[in-house]
C-alpha atoms as a PDB file:
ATOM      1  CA  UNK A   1     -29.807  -1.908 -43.292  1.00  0.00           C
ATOM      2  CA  UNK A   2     -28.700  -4.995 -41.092  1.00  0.00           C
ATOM      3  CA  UNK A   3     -26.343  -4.643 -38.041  1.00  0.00           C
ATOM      4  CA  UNK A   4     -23.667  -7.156 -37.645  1.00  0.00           C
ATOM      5  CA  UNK A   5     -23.911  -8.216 -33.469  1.00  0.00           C
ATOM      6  CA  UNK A   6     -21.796 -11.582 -33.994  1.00  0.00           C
ATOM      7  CA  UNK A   7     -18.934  -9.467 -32.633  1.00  0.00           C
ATOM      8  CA  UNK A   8     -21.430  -9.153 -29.433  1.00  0.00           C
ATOM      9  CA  UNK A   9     -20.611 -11.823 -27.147  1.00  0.00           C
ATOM     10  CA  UNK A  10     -16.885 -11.967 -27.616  1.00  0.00           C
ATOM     11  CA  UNK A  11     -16.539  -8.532 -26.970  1.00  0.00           C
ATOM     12  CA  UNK A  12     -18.944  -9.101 -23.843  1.00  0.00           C
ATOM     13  CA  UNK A  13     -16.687 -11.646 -22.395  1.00  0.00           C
ATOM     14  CA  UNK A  14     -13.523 -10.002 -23.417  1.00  0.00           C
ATOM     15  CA  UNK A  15     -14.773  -7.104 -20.930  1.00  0.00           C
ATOM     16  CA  UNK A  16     -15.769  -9.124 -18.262  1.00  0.00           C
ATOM     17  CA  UNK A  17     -12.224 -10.489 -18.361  1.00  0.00           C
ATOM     18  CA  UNK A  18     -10.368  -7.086 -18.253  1.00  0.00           C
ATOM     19  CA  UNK A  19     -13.201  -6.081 -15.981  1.00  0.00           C
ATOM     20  CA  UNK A  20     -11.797  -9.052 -13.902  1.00  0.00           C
ATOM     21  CA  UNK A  21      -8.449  -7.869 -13.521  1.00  0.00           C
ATOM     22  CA  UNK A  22      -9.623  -4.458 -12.679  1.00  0.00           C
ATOM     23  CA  UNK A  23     -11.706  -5.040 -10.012  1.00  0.00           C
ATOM     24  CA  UNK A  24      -9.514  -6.957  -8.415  1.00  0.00           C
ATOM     25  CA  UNK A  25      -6.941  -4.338  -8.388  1.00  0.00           C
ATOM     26  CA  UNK A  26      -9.391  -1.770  -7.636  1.00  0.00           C
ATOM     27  CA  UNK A  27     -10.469  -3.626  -4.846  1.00  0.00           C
ATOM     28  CA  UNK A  28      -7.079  -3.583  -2.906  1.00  0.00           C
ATOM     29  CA  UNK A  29      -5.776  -0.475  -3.931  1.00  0.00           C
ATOM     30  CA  UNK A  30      -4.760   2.108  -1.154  1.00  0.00           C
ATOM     31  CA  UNK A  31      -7.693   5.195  -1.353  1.00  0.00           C
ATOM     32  CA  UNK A  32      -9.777   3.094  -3.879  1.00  0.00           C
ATOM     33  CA  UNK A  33      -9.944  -0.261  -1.741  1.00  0.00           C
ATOM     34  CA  UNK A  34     -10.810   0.799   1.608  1.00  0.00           C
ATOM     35  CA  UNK A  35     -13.496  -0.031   3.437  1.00  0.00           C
ATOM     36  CA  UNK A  36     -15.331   3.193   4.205  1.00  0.00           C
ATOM     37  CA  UNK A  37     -15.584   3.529  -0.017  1.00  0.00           C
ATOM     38  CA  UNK A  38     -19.253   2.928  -1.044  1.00  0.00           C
ATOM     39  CA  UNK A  39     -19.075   0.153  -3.285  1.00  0.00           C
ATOM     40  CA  UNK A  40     -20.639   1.817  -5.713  1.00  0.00           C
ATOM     41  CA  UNK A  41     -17.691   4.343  -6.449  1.00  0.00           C
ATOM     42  CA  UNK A  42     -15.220   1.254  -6.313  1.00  0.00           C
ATOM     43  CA  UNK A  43     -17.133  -0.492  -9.156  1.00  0.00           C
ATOM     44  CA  UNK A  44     -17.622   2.870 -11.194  1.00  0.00           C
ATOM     45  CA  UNK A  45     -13.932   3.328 -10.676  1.00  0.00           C
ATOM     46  CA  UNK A  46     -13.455  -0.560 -12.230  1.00  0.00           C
ATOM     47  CA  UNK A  47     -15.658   0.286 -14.734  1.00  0.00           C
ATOM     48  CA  UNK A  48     -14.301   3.339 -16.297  1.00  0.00           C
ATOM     49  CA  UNK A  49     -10.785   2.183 -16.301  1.00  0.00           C
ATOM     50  CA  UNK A  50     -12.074  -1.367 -18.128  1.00  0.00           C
ATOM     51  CA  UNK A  51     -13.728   0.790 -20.504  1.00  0.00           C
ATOM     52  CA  UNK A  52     -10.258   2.845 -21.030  1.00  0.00           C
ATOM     53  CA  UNK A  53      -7.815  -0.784 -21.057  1.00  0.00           C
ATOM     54  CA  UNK A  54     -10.043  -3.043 -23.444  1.00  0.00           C
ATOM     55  CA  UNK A  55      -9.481  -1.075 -26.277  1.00  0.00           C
ATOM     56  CA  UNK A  56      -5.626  -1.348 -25.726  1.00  0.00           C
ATOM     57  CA  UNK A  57      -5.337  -4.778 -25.056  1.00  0.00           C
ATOM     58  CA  UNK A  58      -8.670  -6.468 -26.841  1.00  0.00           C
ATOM     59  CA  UNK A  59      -6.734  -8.175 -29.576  1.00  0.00           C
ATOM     60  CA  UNK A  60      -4.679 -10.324 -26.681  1.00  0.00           C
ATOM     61  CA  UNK A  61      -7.438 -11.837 -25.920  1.00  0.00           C
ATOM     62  CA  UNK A  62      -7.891 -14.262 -29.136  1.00  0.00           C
ATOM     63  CA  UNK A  63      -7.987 -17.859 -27.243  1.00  0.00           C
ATOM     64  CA  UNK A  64     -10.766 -19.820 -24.961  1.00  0.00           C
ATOM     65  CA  UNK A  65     -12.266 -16.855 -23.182  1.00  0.00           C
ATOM     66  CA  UNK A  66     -14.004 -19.131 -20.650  1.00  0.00           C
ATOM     67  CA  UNK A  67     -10.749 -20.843 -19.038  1.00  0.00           C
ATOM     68  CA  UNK A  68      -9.285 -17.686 -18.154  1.00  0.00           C
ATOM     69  CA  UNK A  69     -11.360 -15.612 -15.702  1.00  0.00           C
ATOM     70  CA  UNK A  70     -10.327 -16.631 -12.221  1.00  0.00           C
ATOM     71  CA  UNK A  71      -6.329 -16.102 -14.080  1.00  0.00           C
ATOM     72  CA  UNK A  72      -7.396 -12.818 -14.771  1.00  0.00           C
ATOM     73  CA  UNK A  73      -8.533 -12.033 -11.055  1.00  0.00           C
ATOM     74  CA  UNK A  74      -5.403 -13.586  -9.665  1.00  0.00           C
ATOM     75  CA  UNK A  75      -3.296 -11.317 -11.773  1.00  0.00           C
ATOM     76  CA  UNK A  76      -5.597  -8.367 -10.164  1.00  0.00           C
ATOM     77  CA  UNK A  77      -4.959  -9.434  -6.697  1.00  0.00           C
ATOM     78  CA  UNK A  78      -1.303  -9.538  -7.485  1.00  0.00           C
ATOM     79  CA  UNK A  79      -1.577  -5.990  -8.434  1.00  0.00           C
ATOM     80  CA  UNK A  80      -3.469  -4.540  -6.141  1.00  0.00           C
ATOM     81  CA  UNK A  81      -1.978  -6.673  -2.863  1.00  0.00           C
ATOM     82  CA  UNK A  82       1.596  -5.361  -4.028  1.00  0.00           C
ATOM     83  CA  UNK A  83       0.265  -1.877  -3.905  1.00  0.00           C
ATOM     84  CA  UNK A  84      -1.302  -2.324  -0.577  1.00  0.00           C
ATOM     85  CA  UNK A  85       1.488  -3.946   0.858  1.00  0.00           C
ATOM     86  CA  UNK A  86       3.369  -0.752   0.285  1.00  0.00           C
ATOM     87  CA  UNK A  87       0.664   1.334   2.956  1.00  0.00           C
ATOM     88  CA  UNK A  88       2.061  -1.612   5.551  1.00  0.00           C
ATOM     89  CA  UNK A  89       5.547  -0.007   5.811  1.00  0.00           C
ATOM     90  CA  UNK A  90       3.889   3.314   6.977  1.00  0.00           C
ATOM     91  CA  UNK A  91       1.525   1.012  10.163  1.00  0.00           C
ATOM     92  CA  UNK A  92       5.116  -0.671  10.984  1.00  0.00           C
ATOM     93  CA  UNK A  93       6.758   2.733  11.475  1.00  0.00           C
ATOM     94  CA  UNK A  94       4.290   3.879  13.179  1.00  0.00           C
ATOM     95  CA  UNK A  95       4.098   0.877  15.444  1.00  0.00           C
ATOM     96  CA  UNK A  96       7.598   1.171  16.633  1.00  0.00           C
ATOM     97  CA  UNK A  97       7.347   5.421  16.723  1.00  0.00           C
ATOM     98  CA  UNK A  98       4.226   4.760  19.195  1.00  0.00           C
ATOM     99  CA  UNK A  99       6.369   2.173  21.233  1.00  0.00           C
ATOM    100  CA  UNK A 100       9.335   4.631  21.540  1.00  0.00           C
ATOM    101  CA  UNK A 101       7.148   7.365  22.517  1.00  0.00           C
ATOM    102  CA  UNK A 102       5.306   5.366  25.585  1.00  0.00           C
ATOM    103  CA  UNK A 103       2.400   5.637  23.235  1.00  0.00           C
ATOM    104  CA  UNK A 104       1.633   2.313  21.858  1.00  0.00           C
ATOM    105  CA  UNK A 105      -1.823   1.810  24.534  1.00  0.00           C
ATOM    106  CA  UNK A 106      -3.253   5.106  22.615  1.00  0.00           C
ATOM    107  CA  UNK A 107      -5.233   3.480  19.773  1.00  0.00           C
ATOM    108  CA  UNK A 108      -8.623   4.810  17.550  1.00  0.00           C
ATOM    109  CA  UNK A 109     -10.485   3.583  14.431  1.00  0.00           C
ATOM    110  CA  UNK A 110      -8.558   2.997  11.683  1.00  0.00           C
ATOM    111  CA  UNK A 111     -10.747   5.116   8.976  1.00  0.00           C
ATOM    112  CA  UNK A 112      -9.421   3.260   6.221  1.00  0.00           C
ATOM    113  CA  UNK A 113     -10.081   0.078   7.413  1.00  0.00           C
ATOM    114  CA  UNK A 114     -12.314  -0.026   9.935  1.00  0.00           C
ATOM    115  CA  UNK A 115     -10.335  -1.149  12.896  1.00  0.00           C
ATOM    116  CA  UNK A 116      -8.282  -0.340  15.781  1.00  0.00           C
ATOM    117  CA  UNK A 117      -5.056   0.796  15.351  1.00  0.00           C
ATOM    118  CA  UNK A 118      -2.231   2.879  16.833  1.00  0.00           C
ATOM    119  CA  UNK A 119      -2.548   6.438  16.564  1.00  0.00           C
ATOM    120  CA  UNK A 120       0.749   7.417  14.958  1.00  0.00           C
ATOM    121  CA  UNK A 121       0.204   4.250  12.608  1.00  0.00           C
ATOM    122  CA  UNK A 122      -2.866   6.023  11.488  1.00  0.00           C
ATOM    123  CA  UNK A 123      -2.015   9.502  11.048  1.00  0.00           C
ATOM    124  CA  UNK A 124       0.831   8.085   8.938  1.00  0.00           C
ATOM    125  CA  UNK A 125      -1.213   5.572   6.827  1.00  0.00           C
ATOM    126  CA  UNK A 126      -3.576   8.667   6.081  1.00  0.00           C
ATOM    127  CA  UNK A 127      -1.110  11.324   5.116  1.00  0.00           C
ATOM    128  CA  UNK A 128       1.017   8.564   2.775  1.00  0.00           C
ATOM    129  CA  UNK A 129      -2.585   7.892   1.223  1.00  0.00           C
ATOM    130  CA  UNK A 130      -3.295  12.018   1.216  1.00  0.00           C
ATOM    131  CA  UNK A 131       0.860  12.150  -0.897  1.00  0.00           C
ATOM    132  CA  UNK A 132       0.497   9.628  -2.995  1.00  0.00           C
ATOM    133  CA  UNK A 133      -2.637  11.538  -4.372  1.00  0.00           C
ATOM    134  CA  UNK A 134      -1.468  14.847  -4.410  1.00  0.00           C
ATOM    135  CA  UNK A 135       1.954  14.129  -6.073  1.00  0.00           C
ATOM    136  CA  UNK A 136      -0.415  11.626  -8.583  1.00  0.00           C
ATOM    137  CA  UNK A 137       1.982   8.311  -7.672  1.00  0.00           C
ATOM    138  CA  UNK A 138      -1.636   6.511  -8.016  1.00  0.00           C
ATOM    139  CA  UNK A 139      -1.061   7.373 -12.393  1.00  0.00           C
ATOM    140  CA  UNK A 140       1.875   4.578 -11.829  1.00  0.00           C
ATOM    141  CA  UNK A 141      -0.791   2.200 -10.542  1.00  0.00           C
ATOM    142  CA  UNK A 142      -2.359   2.711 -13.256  1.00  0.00           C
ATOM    143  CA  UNK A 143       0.992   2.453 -15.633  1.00  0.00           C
ATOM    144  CA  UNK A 144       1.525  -0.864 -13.968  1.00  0.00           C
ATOM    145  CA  UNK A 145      -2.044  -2.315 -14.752  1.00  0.00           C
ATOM    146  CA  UNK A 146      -1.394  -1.233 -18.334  1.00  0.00           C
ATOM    147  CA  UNK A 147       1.587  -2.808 -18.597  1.00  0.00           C
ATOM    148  CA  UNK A 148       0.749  -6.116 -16.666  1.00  0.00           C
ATOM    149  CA  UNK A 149      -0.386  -7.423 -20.000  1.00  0.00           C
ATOM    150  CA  UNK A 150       3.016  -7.247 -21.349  1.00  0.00           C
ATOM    151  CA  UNK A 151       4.070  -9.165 -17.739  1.00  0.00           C
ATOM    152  CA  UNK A 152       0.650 -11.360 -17.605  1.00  0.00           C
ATOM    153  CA  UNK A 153      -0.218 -12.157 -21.138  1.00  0.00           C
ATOM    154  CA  UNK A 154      -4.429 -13.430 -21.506  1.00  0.00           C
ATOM    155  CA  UNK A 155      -4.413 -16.971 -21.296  1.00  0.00           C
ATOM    156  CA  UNK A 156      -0.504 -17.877 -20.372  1.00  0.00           C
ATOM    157  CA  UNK A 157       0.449 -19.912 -17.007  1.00  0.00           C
ATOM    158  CA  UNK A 158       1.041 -17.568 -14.357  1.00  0.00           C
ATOM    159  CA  UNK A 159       5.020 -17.799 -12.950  1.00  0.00           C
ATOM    160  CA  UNK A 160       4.415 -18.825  -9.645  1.00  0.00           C
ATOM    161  CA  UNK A 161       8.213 -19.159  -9.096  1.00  0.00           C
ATOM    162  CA  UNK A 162       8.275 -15.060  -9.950  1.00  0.00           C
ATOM    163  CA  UNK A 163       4.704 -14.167  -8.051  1.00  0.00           C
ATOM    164  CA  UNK A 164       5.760 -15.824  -5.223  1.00  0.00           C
ATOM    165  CA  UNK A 165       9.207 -14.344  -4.999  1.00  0.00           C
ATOM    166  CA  UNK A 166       7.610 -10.699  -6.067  1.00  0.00           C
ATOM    167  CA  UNK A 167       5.162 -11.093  -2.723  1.00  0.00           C
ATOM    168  CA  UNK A 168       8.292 -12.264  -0.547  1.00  0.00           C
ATOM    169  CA  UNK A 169      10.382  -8.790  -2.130  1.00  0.00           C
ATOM    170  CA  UNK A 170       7.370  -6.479  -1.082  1.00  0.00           C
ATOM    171  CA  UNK A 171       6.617  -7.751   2.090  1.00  0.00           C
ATOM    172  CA  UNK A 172      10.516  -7.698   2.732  1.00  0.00           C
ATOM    173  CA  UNK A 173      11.108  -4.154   1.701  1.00  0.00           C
ATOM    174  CA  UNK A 174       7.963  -2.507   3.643  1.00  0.00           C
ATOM    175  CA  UNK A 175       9.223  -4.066   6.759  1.00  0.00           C
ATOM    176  CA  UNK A 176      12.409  -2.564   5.937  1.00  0.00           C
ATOM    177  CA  UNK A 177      11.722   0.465   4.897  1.00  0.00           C
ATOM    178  CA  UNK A 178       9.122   0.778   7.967  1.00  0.00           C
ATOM    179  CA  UNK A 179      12.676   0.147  10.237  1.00  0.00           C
ATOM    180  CA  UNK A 180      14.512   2.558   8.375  1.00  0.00           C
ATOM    181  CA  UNK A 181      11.157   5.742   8.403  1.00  0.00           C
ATOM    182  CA  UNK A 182      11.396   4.688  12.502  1.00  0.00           C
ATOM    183  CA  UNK A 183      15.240   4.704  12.762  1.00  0.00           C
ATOM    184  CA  UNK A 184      15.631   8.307  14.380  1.00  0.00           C
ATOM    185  CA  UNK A 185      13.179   7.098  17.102  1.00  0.00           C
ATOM    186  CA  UNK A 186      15.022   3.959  17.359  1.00  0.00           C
ATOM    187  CA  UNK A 187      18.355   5.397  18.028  1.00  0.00           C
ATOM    188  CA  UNK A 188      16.058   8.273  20.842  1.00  0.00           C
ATOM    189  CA  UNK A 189      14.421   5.644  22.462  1.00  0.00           C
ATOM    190  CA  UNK A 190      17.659   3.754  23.458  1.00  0.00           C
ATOM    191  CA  UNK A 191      19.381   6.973  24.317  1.00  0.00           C
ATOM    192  CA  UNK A 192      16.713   8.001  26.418  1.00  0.00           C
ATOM    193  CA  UNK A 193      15.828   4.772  28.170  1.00  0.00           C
ATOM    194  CA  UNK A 194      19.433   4.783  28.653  1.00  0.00           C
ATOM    195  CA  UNK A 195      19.635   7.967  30.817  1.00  0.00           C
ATOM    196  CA  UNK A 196      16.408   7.313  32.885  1.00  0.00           C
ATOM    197  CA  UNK A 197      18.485   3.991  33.971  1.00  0.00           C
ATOM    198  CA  UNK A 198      20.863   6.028  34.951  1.00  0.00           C
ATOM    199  CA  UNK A 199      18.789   8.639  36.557  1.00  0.00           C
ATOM    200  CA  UNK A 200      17.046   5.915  38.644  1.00  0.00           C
ATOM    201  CA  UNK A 201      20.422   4.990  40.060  1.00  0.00           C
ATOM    202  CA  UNK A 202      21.793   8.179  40.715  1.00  0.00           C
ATOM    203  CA  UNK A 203      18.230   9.347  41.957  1.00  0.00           C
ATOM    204  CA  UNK A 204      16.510   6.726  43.750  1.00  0.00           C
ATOM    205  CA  UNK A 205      13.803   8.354  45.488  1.00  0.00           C
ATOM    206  CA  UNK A 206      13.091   9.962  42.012  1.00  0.00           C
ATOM    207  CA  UNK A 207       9.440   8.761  40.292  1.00  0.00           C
ATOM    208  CA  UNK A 208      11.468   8.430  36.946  1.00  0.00           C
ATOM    209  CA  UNK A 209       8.625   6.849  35.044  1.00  0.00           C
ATOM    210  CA  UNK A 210       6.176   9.967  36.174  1.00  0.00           C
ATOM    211  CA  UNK A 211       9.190  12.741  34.699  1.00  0.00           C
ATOM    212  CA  UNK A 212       9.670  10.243  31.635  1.00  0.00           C
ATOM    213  CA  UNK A 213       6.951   9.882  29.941  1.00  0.00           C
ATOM    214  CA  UNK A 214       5.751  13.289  29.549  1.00  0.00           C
ATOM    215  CA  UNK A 215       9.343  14.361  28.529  1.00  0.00           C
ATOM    216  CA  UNK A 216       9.781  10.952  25.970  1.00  0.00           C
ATOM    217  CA  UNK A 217       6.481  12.360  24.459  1.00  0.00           C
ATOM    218  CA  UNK A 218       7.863  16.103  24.370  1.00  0.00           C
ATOM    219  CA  UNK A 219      10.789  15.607  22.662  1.00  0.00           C
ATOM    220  CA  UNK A 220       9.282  12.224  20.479  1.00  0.00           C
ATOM    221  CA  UNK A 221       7.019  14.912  19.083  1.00  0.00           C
ATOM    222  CA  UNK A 222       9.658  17.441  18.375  1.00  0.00           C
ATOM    223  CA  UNK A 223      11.375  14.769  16.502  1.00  0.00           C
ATOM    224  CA  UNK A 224       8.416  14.522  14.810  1.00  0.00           C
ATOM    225  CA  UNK A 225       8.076  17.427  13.753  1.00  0.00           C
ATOM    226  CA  UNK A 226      11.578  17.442  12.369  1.00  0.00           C
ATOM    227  CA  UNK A 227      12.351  14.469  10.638  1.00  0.00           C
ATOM    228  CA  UNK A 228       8.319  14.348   8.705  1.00  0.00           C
ATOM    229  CA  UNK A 229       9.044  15.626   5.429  1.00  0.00           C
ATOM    230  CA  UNK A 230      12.015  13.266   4.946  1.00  0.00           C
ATOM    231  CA  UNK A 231      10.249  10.415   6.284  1.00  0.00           C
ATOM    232  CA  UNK A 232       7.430  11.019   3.804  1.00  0.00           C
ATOM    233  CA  UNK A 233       9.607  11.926   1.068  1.00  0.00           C
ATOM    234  CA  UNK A 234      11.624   8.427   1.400  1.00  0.00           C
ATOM    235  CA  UNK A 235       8.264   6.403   1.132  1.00  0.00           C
ATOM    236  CA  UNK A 236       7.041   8.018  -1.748  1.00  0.00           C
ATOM    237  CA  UNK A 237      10.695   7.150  -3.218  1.00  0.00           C
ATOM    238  CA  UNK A 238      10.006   3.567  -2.055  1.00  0.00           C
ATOM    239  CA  UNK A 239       6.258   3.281  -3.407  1.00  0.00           C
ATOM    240  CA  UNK A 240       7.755   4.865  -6.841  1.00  0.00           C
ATOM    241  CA  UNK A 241      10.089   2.131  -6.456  1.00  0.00           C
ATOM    242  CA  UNK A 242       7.892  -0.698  -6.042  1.00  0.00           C
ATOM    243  CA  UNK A 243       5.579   0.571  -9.053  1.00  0.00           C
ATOM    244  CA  UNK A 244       8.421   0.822 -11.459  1.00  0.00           C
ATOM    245  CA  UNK A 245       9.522  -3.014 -10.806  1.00  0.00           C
ATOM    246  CA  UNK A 246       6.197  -3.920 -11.941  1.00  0.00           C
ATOM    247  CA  UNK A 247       6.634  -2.170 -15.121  1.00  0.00           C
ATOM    248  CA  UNK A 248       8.763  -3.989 -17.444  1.00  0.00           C
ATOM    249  CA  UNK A 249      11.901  -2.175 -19.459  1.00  0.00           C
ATOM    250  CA  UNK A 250      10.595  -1.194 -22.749  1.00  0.00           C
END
């Protein structure tokens, strides 16, 4: 009995492609992507979901299989750097929450990337990461990598008119929605800072900065407290958001 293998190499190369787009996505994703993930668990992660997209999408790629590989990582990129961008609104909210609180010299390790950043920017960036998982928002990342081929046929010219004006959208909308998660301690830190003015005229001799601080913290944390679960909720309505523009209307 003889064993056809002629199918061999273009089915190698048509996997290295989708394996291209993958791991480009993989690589960037928030959870998957960060830097204290062994390598080794990013590229089984790449792997398996190659092995699960080829068989859907193998027949689009009938042209010249060796023009299109950095294409195919650029479309990854894309992916995955509009899916990051979304963790960015969480590190501006918590940028301006640290400021309003008198806490913006109190920085650590970033664990998911491996550098300094503020300490409410961190906590945030984690639990957003810790939500997105247990409500299983990553499935749309997923979803959207699936149906990129419909957006980014194999082998067709990229729009760079529509890439670039996608990136310009998502870095536009986490720096709003970052404003809008930080709004309540917007609208405290004014009304605060407005009233210690005041107490340092009416109160000279008073250390205002000394019975500030502590009390800004105090109640910044109370506020907290208060306002989490519909911060958190209105992000994971914005990241569902941003996932379902990059799947296309059926």
């Amino acid at each position: 009995m003889r064993v056809d293998i002629s199918l061999l190499p273009a089915l190698a190369a048509t996997f290295m492609l989708v394996f291209a787009r993958v791991g480009a996505m993989v690589m960037l994703l928030p959870g998957f992507g960060e830097s204290n993930v062994p390598v080794r668990i990013k590229l089984g992660i790449a792997l398996l979901l190659t092995m699960i997209i080829l068989p859907l999408h193998r027949a689009a790629y009938q042209i010249d299989l060796t023009s299109m590989s950095a294409l195919e990582i650029i479309i990854g990129v894309v992916l995955g750097a509009t899916a990051r961008v979304t963790l960015s609104a969480l590190a501006v909210a918590g940028s301006v929450i640290a400021q309003q609180l008198g806490l913006g010299f109190v920085t650590a390790v970033d664990p998911t990337q491996g550098q300094q950043g503020l300490l409410i920017g961190n906590f945030l960036t984690i639990l957003g990461m810790t939500l997105l998982f247990a409500t299983d928002s990553h499935h749309l990342v997923i979803s959207a990598l699936n149906e990129s081929y419909r957006i980014f046929s194999p082998g067709e010219i990229m729009p760079t008119g529509d890439v670039a004006a996608l990136a310009t959208r998502a870095f536009a909308a986490a720096f709003k929605i970052g404003l809008q998660l930080s709004a309540p301690f917007l609208v405290f830190g004014l009304v605060f800072n407005l009233g210690l003015g005041v107490l340092a005229r009416l109160m000279p001799a008073m250390q205002v900065y000394f019975v500030g601080v502590p009390l800004s913290i105090m109640v910044g944390f109370l506020i907290f407290a208060l306002v989490i679960t519909a911060m958190m909720g209105t992000y994971l309505d914005y990241f569902t958001g941003v996932m379902h523009d990059l799947t296309p209307l059926r």
